[in-house]
N, C-alpha and C. Protein backbone atom coordinates (compact mmCIF):
# COMPACT_ATOMS: atom_id res chain seq x y z
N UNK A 1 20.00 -13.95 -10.00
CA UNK A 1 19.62 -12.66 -9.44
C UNK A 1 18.10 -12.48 -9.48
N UNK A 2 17.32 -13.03 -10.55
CA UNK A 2 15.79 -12.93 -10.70
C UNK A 2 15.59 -13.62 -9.61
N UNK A 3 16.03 -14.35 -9.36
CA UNK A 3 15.56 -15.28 -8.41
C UNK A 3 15.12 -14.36 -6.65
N UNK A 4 16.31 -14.07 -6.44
CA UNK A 4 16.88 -13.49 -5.15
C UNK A 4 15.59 -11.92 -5.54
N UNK A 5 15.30 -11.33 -6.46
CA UNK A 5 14.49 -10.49 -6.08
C UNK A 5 13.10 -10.98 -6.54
N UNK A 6 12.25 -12.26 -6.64
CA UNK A 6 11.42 -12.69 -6.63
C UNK A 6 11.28 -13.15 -4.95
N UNK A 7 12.14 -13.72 -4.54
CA UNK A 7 12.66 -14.05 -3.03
C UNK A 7 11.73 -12.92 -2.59
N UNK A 8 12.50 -11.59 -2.61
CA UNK A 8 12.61 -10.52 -1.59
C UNK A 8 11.30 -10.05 -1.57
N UNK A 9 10.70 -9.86 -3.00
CA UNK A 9 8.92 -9.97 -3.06
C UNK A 9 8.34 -10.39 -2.32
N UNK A 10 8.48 -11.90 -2.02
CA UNK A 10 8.08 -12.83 -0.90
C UNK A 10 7.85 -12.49 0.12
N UNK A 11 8.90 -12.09 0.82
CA UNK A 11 9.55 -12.07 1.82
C UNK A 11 8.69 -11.06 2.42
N UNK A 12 8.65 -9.82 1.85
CA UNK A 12 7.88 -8.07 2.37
C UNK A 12 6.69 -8.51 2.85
N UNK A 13 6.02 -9.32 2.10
CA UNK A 13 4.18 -9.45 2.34
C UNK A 13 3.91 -10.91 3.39
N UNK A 14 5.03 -11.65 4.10
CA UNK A 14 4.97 -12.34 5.16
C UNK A 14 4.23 -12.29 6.04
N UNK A 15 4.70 -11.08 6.76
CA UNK A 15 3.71 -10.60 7.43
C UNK A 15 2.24 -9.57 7.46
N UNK A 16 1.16 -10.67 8.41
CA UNK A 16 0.59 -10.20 8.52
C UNK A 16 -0.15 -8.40 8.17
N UNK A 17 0.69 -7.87 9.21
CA UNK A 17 0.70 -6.55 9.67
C UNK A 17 1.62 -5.84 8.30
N UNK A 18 1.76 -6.27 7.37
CA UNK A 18 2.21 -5.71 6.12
C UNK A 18 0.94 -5.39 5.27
N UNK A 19 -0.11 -5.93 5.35
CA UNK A 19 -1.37 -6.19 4.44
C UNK A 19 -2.53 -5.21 5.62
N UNK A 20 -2.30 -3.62 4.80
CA UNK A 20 -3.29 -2.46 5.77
C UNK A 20 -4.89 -2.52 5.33
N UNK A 21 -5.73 -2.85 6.57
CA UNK A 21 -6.84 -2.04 6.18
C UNK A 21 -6.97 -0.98 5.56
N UNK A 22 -7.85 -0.01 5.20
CA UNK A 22 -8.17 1.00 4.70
C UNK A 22 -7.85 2.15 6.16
N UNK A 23 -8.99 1.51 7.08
CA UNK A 23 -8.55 2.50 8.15
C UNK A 23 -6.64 2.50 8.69
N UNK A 24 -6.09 1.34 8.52
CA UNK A 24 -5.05 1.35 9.31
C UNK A 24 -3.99 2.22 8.12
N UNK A 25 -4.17 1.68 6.44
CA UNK A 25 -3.47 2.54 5.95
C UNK A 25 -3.80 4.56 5.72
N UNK A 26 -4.82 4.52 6.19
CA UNK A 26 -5.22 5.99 6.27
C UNK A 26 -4.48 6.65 7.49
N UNK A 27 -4.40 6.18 8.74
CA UNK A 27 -3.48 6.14 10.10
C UNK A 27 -2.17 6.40 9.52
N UNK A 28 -1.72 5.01 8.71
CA UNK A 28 -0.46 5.30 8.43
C UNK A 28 0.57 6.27 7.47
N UNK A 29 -0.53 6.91 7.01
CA UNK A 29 -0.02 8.14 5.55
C UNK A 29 -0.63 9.47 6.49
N UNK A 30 -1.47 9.11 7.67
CA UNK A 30 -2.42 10.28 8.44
C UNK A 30 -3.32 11.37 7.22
N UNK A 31 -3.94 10.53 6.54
CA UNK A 31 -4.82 11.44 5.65
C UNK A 31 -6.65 10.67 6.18
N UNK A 32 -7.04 11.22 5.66
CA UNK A 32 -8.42 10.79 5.63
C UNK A 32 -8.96 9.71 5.28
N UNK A 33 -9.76 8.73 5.46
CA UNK A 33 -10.26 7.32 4.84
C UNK A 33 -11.17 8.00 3.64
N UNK A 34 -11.39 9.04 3.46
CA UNK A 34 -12.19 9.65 2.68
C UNK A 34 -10.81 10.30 1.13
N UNK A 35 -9.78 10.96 1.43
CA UNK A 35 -9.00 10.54 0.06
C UNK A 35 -8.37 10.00 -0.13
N UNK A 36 -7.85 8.69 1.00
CA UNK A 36 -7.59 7.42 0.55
C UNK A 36 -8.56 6.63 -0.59
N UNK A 37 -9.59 6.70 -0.56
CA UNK A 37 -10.31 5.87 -1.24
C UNK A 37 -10.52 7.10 -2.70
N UNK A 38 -10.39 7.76 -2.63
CA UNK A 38 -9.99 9.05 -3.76
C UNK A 38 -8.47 8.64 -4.42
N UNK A 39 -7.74 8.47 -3.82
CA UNK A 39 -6.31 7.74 -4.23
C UNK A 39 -6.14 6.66 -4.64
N UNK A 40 -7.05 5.54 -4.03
CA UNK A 40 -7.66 4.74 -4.89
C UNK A 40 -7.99 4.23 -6.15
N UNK A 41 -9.16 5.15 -6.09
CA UNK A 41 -10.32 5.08 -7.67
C UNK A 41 -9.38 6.10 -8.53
N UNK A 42 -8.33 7.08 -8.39
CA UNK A 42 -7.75 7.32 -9.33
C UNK A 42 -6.63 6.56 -9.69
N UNK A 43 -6.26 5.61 -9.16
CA UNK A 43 -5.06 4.67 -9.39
C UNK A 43 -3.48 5.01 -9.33
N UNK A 44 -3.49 5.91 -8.03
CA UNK A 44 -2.57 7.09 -7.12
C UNK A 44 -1.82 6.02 -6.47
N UNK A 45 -2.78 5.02 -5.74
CA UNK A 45 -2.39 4.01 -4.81
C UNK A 45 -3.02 2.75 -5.71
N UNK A 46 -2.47 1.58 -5.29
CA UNK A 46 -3.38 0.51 -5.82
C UNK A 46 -3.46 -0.36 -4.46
N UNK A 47 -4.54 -0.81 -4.36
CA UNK A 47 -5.36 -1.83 -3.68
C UNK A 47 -5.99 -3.06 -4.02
N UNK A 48 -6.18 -4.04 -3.28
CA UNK A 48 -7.22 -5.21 -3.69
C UNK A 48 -8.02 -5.18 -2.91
N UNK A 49 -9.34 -5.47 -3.30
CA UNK A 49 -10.66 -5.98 -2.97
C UNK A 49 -10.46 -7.47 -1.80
N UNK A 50 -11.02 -7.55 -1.34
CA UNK A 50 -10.97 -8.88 -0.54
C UNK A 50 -12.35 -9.00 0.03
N UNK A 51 -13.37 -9.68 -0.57
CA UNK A 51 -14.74 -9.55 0.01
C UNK A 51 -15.01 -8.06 -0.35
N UNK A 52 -15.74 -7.73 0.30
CA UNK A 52 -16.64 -6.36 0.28
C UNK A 52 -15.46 -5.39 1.02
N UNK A 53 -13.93 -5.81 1.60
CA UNK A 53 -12.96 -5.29 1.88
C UNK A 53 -12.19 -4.44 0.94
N UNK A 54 -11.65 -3.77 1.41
CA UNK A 54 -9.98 -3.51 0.77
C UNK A 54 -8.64 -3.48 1.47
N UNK A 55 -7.48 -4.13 0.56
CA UNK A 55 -6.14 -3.99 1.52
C UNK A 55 -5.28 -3.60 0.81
N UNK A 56 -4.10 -2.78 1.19
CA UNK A 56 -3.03 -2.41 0.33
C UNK A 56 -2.21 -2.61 1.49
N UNK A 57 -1.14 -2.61 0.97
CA UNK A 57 0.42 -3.30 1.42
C UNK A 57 0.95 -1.97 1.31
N UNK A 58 1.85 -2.86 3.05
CA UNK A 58 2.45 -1.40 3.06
C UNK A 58 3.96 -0.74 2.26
N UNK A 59 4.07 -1.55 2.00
CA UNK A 59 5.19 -1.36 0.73
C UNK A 59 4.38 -0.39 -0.31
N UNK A 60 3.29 -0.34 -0.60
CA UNK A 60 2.67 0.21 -1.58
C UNK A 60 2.29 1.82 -1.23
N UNK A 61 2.33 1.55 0.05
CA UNK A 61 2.29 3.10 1.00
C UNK A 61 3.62 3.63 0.86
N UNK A 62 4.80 2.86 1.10
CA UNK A 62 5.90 3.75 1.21
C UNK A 62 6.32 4.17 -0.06
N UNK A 63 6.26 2.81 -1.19
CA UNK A 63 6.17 3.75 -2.02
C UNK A 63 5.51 4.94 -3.13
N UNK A 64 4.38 5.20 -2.58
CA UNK A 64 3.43 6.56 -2.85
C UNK A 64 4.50 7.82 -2.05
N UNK A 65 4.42 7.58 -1.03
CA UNK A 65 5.48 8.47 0.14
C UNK A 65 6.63 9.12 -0.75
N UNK A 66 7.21 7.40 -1.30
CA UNK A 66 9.16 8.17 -1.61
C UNK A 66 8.51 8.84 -3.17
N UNK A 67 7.16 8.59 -3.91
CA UNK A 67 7.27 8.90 -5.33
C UNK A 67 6.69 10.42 -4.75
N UNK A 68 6.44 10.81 -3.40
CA UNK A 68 5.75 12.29 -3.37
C UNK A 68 7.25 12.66 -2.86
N UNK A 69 8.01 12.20 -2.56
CA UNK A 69 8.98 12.78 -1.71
C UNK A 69 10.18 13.50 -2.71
N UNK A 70 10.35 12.16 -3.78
CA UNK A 70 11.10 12.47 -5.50
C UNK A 70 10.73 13.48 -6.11
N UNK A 71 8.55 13.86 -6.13
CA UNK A 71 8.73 14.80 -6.38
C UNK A 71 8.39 16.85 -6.29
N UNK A 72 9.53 16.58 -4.76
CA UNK A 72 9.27 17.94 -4.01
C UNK A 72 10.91 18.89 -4.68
């Protein structure tokens, strides 16, 4: 079973278009690139560095989403 959800890990970050810019994950939550990067540096969201970049996965977006959604 460890196995099969080490698999499924895999599997999410395949693609490309899973791994958001800053601008594209700001689009995709529709907040600002300005408290995205506030969500950020408080460790709300987590991100990696890539060069002078940043990228977060969008798995990492949805789940910020379902942990605001749990708690309304």
């Amino acid at each position: 079973m460890t196995d099969e959800i080490i698999s499924a890990q895999y599997t999410v970050l395949k693609e490309p278009a899973d791994i958001l810019t800053i601008r594209e994950a700001a689009e995709f939550l529709r907040i600002e690139r300005k408290l995205l990067y506030k969500l950020i540096d408080t460790g709300e969201i987590s991100a990696k560095r890539v060069g002078n970049a940043w990228r977060i996965s969008r798995e990492t977006l949805v789940a910020y989403i379902s942990k605001g959604e749990s708690n309304e």
